[in-house]
N, C-alpha and C. Protein backbone atom coordinates (compact mmCIF):
# COMPACT_ATOMS: atom_id res chain seq x y z
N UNK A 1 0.86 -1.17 0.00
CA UNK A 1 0.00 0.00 0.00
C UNK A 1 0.90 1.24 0.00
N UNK A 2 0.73 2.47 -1.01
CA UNK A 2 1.99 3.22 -1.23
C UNK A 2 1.58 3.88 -0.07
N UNK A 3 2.52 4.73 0.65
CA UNK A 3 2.39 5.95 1.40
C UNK A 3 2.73 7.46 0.71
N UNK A 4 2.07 8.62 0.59
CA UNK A 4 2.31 9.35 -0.08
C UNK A 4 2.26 10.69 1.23
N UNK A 5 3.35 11.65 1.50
CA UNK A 5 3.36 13.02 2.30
C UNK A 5 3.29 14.31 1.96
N UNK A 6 2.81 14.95 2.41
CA UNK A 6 3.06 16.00 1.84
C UNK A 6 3.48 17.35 3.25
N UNK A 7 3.66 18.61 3.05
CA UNK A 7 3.94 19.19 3.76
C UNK A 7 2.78 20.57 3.73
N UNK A 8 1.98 20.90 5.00
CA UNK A 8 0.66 21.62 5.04
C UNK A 8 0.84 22.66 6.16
N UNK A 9 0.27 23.52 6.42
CA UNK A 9 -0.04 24.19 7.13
C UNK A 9 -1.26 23.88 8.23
N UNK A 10 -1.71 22.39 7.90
CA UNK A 10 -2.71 21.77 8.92
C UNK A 10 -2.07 22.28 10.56
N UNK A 11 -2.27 23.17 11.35
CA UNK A 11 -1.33 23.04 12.30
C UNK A 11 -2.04 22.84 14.19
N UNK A 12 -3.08 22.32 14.04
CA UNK A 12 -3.95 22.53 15.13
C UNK A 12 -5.47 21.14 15.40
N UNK A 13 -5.81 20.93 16.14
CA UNK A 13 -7.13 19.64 16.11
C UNK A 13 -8.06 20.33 14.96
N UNK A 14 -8.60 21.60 15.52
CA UNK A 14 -9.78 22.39 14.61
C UNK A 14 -9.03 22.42 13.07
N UNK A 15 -8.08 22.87 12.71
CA UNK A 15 -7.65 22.47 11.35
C UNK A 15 -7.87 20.82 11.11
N UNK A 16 -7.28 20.05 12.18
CA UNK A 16 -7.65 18.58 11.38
C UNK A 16 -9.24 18.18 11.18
N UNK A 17 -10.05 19.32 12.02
CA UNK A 17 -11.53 18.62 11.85
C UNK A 17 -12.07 19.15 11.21
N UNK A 18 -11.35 20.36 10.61
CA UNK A 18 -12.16 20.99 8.91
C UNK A 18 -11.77 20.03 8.15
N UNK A 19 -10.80 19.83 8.00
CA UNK A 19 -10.45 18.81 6.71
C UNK A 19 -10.59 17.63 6.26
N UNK A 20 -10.96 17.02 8.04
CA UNK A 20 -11.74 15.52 7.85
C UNK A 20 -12.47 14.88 6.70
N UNK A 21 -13.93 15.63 6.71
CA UNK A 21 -14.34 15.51 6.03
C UNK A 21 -14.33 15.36 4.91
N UNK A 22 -13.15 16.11 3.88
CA UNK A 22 -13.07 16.58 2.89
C UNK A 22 -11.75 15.27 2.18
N UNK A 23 -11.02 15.01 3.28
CA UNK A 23 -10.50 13.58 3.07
C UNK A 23 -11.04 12.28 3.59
N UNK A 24 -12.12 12.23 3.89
CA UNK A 24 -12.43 11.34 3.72
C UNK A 24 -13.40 10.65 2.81
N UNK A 25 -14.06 12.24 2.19
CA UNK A 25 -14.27 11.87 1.14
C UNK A 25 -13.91 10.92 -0.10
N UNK A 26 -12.36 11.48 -0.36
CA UNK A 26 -11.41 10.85 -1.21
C UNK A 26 -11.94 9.59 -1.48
N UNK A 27 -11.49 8.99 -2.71
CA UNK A 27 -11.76 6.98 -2.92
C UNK A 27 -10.21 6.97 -2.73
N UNK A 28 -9.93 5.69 -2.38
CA UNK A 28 -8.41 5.11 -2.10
C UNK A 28 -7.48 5.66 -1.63
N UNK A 29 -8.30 6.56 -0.08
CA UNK A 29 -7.72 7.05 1.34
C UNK A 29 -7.98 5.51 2.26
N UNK A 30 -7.12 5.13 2.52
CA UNK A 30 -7.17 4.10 3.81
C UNK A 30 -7.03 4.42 5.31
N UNK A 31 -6.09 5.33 5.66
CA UNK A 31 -6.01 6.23 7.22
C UNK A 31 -5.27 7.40 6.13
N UNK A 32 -5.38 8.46 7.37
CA UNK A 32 -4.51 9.53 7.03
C UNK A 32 -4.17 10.27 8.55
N UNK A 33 -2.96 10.96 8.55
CA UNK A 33 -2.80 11.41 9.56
C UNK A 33 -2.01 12.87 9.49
N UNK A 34 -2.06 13.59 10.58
CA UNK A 34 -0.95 14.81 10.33
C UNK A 34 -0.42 15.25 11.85
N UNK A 35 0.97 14.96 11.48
CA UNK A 35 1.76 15.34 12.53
C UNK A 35 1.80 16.81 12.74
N UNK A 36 1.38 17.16 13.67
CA UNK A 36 1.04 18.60 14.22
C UNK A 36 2.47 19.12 14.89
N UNK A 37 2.92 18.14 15.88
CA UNK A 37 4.49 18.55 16.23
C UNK A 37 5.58 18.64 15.26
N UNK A 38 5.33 18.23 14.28
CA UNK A 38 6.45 18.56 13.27
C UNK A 38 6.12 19.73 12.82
N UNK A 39 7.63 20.50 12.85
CA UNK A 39 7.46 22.34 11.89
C UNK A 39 6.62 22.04 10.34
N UNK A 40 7.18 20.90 10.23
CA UNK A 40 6.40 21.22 8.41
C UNK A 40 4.92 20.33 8.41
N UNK A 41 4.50 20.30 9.61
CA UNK A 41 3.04 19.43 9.45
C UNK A 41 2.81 18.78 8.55
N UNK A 42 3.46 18.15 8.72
CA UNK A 42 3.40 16.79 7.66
C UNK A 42 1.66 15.83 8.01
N UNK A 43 1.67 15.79 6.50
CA UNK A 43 0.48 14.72 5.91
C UNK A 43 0.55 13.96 5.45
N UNK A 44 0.62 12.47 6.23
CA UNK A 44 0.79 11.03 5.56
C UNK A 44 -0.39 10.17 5.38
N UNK A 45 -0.46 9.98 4.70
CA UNK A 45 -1.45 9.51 3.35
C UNK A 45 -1.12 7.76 3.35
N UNK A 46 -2.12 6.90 3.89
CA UNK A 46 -1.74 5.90 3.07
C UNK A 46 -3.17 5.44 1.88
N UNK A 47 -2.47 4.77 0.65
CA UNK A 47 -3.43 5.23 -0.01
C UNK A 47 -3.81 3.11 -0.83
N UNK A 48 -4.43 2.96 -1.53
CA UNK A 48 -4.98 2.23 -2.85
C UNK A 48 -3.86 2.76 -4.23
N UNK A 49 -3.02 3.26 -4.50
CA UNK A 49 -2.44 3.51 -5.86
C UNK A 49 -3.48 4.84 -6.19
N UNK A 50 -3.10 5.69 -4.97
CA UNK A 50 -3.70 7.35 -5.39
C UNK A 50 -2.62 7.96 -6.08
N UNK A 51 -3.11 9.13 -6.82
CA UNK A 51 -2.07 9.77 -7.14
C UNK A 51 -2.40 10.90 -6.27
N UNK A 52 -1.30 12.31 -6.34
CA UNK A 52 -0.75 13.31 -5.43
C UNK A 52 -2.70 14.24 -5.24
N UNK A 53 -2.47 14.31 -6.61
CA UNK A 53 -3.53 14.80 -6.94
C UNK A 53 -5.16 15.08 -6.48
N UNK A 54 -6.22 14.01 -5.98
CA UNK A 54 -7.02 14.49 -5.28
C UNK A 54 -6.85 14.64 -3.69
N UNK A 55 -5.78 14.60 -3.51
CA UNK A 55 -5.84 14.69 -1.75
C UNK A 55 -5.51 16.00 -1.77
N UNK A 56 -4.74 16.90 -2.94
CA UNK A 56 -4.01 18.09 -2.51
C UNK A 56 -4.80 19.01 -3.19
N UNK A 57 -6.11 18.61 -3.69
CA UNK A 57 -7.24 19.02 -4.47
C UNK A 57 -8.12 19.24 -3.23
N UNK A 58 -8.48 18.32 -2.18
CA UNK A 58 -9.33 18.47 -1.15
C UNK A 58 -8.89 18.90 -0.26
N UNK A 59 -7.73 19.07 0.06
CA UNK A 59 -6.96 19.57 1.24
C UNK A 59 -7.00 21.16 0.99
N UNK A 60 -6.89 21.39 -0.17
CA UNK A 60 -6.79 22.96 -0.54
C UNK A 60 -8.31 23.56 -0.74
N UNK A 61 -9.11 23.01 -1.19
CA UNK A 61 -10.65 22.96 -1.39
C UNK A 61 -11.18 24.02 0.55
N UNK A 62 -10.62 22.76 1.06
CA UNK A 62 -10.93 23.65 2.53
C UNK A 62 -9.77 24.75 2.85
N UNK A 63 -9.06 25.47 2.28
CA UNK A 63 -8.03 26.32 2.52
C UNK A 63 -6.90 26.27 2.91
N UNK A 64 -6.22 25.24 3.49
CA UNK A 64 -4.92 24.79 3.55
C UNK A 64 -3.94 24.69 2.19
N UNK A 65 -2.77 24.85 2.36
CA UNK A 65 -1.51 25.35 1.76
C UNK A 65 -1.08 23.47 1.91
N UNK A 66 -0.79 22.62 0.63
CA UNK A 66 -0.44 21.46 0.77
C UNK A 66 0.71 21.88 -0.57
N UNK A 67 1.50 20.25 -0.37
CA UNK A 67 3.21 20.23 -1.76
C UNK A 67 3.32 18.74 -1.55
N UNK A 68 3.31 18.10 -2.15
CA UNK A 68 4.10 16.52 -1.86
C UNK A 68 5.41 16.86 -1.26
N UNK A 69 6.01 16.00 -0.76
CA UNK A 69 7.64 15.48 -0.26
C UNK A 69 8.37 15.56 -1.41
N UNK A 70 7.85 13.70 -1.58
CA UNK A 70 8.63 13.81 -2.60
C UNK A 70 8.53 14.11 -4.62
């Protein structure tokens, strides 16, 4: 199952519970999580063979600033 990260400005619970929704929407999201203690709030993604593309489509949809890693 690939893992895909990216780096967000998610930086708080109330930021993760706007965005809930909006990823979990997604098809071929399996968990997702975001490290809040890390400076670059990282968003790890594990996915079905997603590409970068609708997670950083829905993540931004609710106003957050998202980039893949790698």
């Amino acid at each position: 199952m690939p893992t895909l990260q990216f780096k967000t400005n998610i930086n708080c619970g109330g930021c993760i519970a706007r965005v809930t929704p909006r990823l979990n929407e997604v098809k071929g999201i399996r968990s997702w999580k975001v490290d809040t203690d890390n400076p670059d709030k990282i968003l790890t993604v594990e996915t079905e063979m997603l590409s970068n593309e609708p997670i950083i489509e829905a993540v931004k949809k609710v106003g957050f600033n998202i980039q893949p890693l790698q």
